[in-house]
Protein backbone atom coordinates (compact mmCIF):
# COMPACT_ATOMS: atom_id res chain seq x y z
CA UNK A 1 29.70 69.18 51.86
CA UNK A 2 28.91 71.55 49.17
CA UNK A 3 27.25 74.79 48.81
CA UNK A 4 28.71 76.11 51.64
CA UNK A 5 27.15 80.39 51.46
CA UNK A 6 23.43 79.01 50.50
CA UNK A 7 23.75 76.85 53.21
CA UNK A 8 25.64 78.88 55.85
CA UNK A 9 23.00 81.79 54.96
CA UNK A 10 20.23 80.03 55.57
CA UNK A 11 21.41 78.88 58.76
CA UNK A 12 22.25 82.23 59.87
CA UNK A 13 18.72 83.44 59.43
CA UNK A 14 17.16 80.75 61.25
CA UNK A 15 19.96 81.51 64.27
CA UNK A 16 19.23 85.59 64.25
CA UNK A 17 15.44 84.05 64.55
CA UNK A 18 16.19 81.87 67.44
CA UNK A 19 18.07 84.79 69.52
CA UNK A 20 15.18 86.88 68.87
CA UNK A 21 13.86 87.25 72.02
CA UNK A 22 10.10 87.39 70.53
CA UNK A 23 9.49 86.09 67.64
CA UNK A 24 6.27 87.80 65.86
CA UNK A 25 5.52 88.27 62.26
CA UNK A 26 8.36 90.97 62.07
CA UNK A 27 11.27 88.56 62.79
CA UNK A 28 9.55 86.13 60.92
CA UNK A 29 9.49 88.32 58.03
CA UNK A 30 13.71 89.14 58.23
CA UNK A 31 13.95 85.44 58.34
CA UNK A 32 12.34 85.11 55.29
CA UNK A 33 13.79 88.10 53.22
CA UNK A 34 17.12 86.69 54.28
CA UNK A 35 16.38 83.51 52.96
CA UNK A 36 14.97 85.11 50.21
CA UNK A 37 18.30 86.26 49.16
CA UNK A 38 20.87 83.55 49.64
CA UNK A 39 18.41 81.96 46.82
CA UNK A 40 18.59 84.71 44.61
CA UNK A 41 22.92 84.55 44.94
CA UNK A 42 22.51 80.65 44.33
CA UNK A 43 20.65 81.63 41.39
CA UNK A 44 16.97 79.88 42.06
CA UNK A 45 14.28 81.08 39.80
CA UNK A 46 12.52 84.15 41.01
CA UNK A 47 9.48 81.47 40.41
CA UNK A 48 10.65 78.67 42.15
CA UNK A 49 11.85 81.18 45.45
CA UNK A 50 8.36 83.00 45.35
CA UNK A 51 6.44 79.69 45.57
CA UNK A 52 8.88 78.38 48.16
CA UNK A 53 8.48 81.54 50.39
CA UNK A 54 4.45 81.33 49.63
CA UNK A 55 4.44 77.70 51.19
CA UNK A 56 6.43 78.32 54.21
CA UNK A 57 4.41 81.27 55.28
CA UNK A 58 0.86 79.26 54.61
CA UNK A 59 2.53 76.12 57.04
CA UNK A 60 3.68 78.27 59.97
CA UNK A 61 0.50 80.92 60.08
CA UNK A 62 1.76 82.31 63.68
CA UNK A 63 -2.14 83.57 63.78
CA UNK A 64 -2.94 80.19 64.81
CA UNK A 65 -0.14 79.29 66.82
CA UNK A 66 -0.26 78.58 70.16
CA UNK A 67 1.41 80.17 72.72
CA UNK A 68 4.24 78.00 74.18
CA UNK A 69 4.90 76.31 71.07
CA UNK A 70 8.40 76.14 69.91
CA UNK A 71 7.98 78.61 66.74
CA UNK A 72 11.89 78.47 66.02
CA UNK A 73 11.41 74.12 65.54
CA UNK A 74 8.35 74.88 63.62
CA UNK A 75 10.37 77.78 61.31
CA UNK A 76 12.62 75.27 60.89
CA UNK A 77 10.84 72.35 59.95
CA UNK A 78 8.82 74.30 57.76
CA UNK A 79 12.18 75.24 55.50
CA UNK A 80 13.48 72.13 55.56
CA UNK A 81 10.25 70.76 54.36
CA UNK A 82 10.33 73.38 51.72
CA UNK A 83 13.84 72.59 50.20
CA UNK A 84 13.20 69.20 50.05
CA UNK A 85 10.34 69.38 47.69
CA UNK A 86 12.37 72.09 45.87
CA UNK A 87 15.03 70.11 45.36
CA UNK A 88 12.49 66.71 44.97
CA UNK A 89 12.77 64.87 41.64
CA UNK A 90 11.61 61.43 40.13
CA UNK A 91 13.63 58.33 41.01
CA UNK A 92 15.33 56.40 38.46
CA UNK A 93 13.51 54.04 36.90
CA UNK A 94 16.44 51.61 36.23
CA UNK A 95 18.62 50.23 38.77
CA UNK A 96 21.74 48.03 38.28
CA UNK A 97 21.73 44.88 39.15
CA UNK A 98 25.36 42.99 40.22
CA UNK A 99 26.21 39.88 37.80
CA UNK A 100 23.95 40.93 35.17
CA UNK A 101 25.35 43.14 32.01
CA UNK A 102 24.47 46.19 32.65
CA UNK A 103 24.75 49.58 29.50
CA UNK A 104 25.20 53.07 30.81
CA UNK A 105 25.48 55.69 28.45
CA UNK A 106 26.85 59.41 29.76
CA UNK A 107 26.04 62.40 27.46
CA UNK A 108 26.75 66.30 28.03
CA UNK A 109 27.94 69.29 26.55
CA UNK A 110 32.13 69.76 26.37
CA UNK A 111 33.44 70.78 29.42
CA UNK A 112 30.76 70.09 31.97
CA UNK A 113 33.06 67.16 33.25
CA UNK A 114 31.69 64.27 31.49
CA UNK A 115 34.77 61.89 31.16
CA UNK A 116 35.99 62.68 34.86
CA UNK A 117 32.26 61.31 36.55
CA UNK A 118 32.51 58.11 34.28
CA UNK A 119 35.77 57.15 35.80
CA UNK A 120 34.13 58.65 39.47
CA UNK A 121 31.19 56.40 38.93
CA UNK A 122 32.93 53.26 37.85
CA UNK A 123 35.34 53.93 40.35
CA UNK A 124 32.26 54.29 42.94
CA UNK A 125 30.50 50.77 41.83
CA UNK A 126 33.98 48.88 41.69
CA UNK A 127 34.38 49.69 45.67
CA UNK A 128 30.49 48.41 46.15
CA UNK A 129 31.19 45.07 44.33
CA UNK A 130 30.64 45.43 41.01
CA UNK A 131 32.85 44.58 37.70
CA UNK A 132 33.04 48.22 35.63
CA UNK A 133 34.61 48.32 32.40
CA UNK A 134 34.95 52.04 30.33
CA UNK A 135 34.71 52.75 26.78
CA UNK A 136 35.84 55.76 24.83
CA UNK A 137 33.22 56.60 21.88
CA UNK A 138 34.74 60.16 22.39
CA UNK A 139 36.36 60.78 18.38
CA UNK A 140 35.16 64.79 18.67
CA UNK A 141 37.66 66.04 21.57
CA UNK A 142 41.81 65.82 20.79
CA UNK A 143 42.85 64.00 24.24
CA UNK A 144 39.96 62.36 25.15
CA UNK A 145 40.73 58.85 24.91
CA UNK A 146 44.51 59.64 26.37
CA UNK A 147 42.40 61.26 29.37
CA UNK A 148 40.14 58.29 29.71
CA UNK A 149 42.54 55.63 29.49
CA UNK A 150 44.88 57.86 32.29
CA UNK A 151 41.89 58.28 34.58
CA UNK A 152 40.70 54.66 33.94
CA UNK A 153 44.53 53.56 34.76
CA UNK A 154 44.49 55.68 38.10
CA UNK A 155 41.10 54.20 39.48
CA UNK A 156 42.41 50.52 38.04
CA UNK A 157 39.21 49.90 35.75
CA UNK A 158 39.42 48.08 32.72
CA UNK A 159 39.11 50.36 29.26
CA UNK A 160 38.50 49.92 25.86
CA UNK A 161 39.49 52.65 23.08
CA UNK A 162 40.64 53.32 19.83
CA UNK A 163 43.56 55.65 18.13
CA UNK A 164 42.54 54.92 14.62
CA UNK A 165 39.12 54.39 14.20
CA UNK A 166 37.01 57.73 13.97
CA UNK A 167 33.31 55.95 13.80
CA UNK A 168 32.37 56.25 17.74
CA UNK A 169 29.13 53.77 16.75
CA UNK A 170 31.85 50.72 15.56
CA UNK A 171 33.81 51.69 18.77
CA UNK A 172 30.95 51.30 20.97
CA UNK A 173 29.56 48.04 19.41
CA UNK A 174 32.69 46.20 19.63
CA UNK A 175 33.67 47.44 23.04
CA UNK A 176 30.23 46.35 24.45
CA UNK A 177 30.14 43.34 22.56
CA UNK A 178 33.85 42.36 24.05
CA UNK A 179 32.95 43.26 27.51
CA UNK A 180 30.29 41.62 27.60
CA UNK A 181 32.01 38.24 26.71
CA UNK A 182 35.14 39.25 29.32
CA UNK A 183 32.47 39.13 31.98
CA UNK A 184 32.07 42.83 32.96
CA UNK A 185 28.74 43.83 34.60
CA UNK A 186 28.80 47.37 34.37
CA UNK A 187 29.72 49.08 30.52
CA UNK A 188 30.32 52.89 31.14
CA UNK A 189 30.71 54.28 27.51
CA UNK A 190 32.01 58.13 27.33
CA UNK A 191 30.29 59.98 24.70
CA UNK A 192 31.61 63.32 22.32
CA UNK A 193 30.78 66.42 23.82
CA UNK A 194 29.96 69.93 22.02
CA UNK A 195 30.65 73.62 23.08
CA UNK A 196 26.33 74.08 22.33
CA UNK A 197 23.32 71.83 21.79
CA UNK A 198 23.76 71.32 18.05
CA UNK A 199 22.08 68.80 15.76
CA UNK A 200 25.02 66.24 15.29
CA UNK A 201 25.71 66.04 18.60
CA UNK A 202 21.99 65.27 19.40
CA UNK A 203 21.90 62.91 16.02
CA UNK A 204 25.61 61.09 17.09
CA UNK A 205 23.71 60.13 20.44
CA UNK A 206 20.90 58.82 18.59
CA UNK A 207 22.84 56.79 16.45
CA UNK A 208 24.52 55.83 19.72
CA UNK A 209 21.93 55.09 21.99
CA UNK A 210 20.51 52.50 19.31
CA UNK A 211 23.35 51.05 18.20
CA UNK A 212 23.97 49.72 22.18
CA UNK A 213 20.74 49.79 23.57
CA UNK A 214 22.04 51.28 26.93
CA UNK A 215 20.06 50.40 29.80
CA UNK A 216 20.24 54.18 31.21
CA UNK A 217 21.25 57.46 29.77
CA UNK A 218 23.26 59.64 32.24
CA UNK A 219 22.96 63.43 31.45
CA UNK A 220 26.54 65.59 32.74
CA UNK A 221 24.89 68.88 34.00
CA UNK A 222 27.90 71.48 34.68
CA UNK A 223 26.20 73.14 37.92
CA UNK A 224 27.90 76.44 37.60
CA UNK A 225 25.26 77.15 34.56
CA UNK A 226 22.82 78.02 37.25
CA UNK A 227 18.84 77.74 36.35
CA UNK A 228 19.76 77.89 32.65
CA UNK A 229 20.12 73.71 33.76
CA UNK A 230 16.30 73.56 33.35
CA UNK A 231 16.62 74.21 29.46
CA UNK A 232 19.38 72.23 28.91
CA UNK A 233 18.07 68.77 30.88
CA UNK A 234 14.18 69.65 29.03
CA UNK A 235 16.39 69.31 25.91
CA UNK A 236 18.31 66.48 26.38
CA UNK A 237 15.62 64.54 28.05
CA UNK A 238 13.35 65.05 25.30
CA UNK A 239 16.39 64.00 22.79
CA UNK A 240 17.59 61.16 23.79
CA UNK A 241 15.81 59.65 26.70
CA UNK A 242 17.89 60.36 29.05
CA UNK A 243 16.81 58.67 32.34
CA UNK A 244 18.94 60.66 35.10
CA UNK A 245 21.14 63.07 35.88
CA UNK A 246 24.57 64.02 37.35
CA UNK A 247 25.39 67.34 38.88
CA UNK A 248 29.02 68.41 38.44
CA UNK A 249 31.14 71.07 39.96
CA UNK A 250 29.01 71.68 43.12
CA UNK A 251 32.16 72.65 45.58
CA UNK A 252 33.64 75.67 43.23
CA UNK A 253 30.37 77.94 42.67
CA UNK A 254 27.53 79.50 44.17
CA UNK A 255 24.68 79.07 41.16
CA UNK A 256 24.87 75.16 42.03
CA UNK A 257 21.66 75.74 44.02
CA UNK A 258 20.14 76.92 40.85
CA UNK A 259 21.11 74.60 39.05
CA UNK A 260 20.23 71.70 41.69
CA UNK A 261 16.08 73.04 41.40
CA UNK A 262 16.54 73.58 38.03
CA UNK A 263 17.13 70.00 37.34
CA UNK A 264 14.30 69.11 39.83
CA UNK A 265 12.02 71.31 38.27
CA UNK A 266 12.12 68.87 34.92
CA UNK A 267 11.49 66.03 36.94
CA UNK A 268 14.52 64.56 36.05
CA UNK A 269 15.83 62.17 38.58
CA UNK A 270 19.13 63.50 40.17
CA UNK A 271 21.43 60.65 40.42
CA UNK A 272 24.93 61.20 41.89
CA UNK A 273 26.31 64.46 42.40
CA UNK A 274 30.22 66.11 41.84
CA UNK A 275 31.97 67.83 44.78
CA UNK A 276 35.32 68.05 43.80
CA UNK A 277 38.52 67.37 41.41
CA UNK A 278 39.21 63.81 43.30
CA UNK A 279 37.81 60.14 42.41
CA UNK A 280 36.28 60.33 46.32
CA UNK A 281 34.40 63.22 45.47
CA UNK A 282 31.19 62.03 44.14
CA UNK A 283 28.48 61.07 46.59
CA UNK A 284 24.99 59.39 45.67
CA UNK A 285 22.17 62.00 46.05
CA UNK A 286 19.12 62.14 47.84
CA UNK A 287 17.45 64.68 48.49
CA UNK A 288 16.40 64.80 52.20
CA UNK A 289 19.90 63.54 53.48
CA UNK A 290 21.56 66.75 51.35
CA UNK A 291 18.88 69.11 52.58
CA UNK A 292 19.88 67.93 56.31
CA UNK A 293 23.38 68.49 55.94
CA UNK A 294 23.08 71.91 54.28
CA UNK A 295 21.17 73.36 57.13
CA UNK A 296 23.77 71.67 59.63
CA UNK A 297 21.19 69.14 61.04
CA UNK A 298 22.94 65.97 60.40
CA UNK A 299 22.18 62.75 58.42
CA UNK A 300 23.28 59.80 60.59
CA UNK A 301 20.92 57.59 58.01
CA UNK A 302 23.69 58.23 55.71
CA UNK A 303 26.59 57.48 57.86
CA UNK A 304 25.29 54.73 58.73
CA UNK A 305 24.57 53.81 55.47
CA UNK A 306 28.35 54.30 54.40
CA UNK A 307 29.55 52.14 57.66
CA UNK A 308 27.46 49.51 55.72
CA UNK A 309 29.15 49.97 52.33
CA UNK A 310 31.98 50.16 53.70
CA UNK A 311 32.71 47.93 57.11
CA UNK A 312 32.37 44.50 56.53
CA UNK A 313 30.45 41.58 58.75
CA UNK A 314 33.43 40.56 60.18
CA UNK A 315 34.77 43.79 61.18
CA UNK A 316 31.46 44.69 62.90
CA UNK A 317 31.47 41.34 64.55
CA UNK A 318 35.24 42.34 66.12
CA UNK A 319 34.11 45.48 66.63
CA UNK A 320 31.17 44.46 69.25
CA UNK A 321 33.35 42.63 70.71
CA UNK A 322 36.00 44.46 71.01
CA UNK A 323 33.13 46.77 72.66
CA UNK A 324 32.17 44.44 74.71
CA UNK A 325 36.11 43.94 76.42
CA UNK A 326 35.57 47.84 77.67
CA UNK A 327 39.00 48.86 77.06
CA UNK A 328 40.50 50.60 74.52
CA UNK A 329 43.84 49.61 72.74
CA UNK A 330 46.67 50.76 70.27
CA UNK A 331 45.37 48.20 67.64
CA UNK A 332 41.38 48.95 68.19
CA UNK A 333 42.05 52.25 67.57
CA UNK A 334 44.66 51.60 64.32
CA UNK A 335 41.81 49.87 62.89
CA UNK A 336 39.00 52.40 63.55
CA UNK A 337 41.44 55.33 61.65
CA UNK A 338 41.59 52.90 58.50
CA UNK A 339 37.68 52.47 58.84
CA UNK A 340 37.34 56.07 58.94
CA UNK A 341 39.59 56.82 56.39
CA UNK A 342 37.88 53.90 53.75
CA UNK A 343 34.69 56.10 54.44
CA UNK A 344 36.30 58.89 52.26
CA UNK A 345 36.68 62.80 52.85
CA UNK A 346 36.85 63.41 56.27
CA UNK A 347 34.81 66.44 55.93
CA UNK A 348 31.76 64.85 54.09
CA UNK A 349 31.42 62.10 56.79
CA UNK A 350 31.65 64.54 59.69
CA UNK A 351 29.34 66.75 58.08
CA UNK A 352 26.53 63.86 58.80
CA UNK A 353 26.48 64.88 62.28
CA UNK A 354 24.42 67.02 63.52
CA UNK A 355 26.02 70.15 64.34
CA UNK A 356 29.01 69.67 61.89
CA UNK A 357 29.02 72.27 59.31
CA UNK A 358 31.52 72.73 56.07
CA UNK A 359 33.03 76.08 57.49
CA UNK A 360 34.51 74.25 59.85
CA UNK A 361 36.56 72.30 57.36
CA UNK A 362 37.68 73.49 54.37
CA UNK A 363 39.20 71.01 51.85
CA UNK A 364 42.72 72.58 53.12
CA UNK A 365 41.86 71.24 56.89
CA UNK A 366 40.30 68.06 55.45
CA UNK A 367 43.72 67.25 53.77
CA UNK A 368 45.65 67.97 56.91
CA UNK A 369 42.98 65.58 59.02
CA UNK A 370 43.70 63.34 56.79
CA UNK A 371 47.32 63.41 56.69
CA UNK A 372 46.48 63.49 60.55
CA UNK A 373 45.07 60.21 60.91
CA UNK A 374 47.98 58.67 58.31
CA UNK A 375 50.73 59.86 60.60
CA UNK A 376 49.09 58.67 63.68
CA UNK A 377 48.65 55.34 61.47
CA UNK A 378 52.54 55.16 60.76
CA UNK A 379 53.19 55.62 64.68
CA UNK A 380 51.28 52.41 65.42
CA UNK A 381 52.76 50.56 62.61
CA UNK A 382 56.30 51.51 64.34
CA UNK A 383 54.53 49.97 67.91
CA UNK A 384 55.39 46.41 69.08
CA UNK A 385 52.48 43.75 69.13
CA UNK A 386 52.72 43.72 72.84
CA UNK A 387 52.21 47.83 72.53
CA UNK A 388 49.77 47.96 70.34
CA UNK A 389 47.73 45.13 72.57
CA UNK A 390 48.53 47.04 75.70
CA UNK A 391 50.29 44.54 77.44
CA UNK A 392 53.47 46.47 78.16
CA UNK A 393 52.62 49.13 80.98
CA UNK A 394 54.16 52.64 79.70
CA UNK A 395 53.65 53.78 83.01
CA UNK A 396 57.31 54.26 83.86
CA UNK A 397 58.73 57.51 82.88
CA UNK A 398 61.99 56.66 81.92
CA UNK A 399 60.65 53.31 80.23
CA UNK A 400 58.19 55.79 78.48
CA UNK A 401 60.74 58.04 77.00
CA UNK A 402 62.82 55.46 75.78
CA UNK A 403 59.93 53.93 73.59
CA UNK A 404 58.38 57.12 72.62
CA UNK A 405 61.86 58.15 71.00
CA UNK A 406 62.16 54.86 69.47
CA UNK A 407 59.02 54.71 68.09
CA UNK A 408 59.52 58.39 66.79
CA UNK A 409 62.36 57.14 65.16
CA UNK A 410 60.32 54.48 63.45
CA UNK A 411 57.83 56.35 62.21
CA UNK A 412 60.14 58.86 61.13
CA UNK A 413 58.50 61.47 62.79
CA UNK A 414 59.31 63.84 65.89
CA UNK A 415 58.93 62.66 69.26
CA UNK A 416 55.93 65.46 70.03
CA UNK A 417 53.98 64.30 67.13
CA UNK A 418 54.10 60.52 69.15
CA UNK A 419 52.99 62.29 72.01
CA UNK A 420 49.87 64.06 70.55
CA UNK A 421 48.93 60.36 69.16
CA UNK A 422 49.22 59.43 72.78
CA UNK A 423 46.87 62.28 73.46
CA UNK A 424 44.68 61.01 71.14
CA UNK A 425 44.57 57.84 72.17
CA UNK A 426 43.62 58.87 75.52
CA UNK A 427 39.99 61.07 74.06
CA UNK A 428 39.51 57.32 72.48
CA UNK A 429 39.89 55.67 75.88
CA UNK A 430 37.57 58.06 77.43
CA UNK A 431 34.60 57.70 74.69
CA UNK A 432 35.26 53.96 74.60
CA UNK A 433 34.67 53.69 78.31
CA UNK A 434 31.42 55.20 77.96
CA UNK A 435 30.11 52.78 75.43
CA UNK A 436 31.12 49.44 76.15
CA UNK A 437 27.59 48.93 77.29
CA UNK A 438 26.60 49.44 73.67
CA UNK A 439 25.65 46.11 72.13
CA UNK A 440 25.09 47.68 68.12
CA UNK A 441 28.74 48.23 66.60
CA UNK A 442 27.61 50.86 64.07
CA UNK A 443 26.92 52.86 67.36
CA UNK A 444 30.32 52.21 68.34
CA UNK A 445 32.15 53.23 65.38
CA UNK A 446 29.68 56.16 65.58
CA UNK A 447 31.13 57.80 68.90
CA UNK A 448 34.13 57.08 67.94
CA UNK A 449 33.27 59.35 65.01
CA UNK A 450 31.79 61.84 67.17
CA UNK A 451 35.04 61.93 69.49
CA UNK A 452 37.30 62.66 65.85
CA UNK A 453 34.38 65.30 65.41
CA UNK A 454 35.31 67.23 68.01
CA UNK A 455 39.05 67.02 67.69
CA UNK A 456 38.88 68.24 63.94
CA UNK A 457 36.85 71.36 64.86
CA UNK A 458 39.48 72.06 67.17
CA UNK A 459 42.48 71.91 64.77
């Protein structure tokens, strides 16, 4: 999740409200001022905060309120409300469409991360079904095609460059025109970047954008700019059409909240946004989902959503009935770790549930709950078939410390680490017990989510 101190400040406010043993205007009031002020640090305009404040006091007028009512629910509804419209921009009016060519242009100033999110968004459509392809119509930057082509290698997408010629027009003609006939349904074309706005990087992406004819322009905003983002996107947008936008850099600093509303406020449509160094980190936006998670409220829309990108028919069909057996085994739960790890970063899908907030897992901890769930992984891949499916009783002690060692030995791991799988294993057993009764699947993999929840908090 990202903007961990806006979000962890607002939340604080509205808990000091709830332990209020009375809440009146006063409290109210603190709540607000607090508020107040983890906007200023994320760098919101003074405008944009004043009108927000405004519009939560006018929908929770405690005046004419009566008594009984839950005011902390209402508090609370009220600022998530708020943020949402705050944060609320157009959709795009363009979306792809799988087997049909498809031009996206991505334009920015140097440095806001620009040849990084094309590989993160090819990378993102190639796992959802479709055929990307990159070009490099970067000739501005030194290293910009050898950083393409490396990324594009990495992420195993298809890319099309030149070393010798310095038009980026010809190269972007000719690499459309030869993806097109290779069959590729989604033409990501890297554009030059500038330190500043300046006029022949505005007139290159003219010449660019009407040379290919790009279905959508993609606008790089580098989030730690704060609300100077609103000048920037007015500009761009009124340059060279650009039909959406994608926030970068929203892990490493705390003006990314300024930079989100500033965005919003020039109604252009926020499309994907950056959360980290790493290909996973890049998540689609939308604004109610983000708003949930940042006050710690959950979004189990959107993890159910990614169960649906990422689970296939098939494996929901085993799943239910798998459910429907009642008992757990060693191979159930090998394939619900390598469900939860396709998902991506441990910490963004746990941070869908309510309750789950980012302090609790910094990227360190997400890399070792990762590593985790691999070593656990590479246990089971040590266990026999008649293990993994159960049918071997372990009750024996001395039978059970003769496999534990040798399946230590296969993993090639310590025998304690075996035993705090087998710990594991047992939490699984206990939540998979409780819903075999479940007929959905996605409910299934979700408390079996909910079980890793609360084993990650506790690392």
């Amino acid at each position: 999740m990202v903007l961990a101190d806006l979000g962890g400040s607002i939340r604080n406010a509205l808990r000091n409200l709830n332990n209020s043993s009375v809440i009146d205007k006063a409290v109210v009031s603190e709540c607000l001022n607090e508020i107040t002020r983890a906007l200023i640090r994320a760098d919101v305009k003074p405008a944009l905060i004043k009108h927000y404040i405004d519009n939560i006091k006018n929908n929770i007028n405690l005046d004419h309120l009566f008594e009984g009512l839950n005011k902390y629910k209402i508090l609370q509804q009220a600022v998530f409300n708020e943020l949402c419209n705050m944060l609320n921009s157009e959709k795009p009016s363009f979306t792809l469409k799988k087997r049909k060519p498809s031009v996206v242009m991505f334009v920015g100033l140097q440095g806001s991360g620009k040849t990084t999110t094309c590989t993160k968004y090819a990378r993102y459509h190639k796992r959802r079904g479709w055929k990307p392809a990159l070009i490099c119509a970067d000739t501005f930057r030194a290293g910009a095609y050898d950083q393409l082509k490396q990324n594009a290698t990495k992420a195993n997408i298809p890319f099309y460059g030149s070393y010798t010629e310095l038009d980026p027009v010809n190269i972007a003609v000719e690499g459309v025109e030869r993806l097109k006939k290779e069959g590729y349904d989604l033409i990501i074309i890297d554009t030059s970047g500038r330190h500043k706005q300046e006029a022949s990087l505005l007139e290159e992406m003219r010449q660019l954008e009407e040379a290919t004819k790009p279905d959508v322009v993609i606008f790089v905003m580098d989030s730690s700019i704060g609300q100077s983002a609103f000048d920037q996107a007015k500009a761009f947008k009124q340059s060279v059409g650009v039909g959406a936008v994608v926030n970068t850099k929203l892990d490493g600093h705390a003006k990314g909240g300024g930079a989100l509303s500033a965005v919003a406020a020039t109604n252009s449509p926020v499309l994907f946004i950056g959360t980290g160094e790493h290909m996973d980190d890049f998540e689609e936006f939308d604004t109610k989902s983000f708003v949930s998670r940042l006050l710690g409220t959950g979004d189990l829309s959107g993890i159910i959503k990614k169960m649906n990108e990422t689970v296939s028919k098939d494996e929901k069909l085993k799943l239910a009935q798998d459910i429907s057996k009642g008992s757990l085994t060693f191979r159930i739960m090998y394939e619900q770790l390598q469900n939860i790890l396709n998902m991506g970063p441990i910490s963004q899908v746990l941070s869908m549930f309510p309750g789950f907030t980012c302090e609790l897992m910094p990227k360190a901890q997400d890399k070792d709950a990762q590593a985790k769930i691999k070593r656990y992984m590479t246990i089971l891949d040590s266990m026999t078939d008649n293990e993994l499916d159960c049918k071997d009783s372990m009750s024996d002690l001395k039978t059970r410390n003769k496999r534990i060692m040798r399946i230590a030995r296969g993993a090639g791991l310590e025998v304690r680490e075996v035993n705090k799988m087998l710990d594991e294993y047992k939490r699984f057993a206990k939540i998979w017990s409780k819903i075999k009764n479940i007929k959905n699947p996605q409910k299934g993999s979700l408390a079996c989510l909910r079980s890793l929840k609360c084993n990650f908090v506790a690392m």
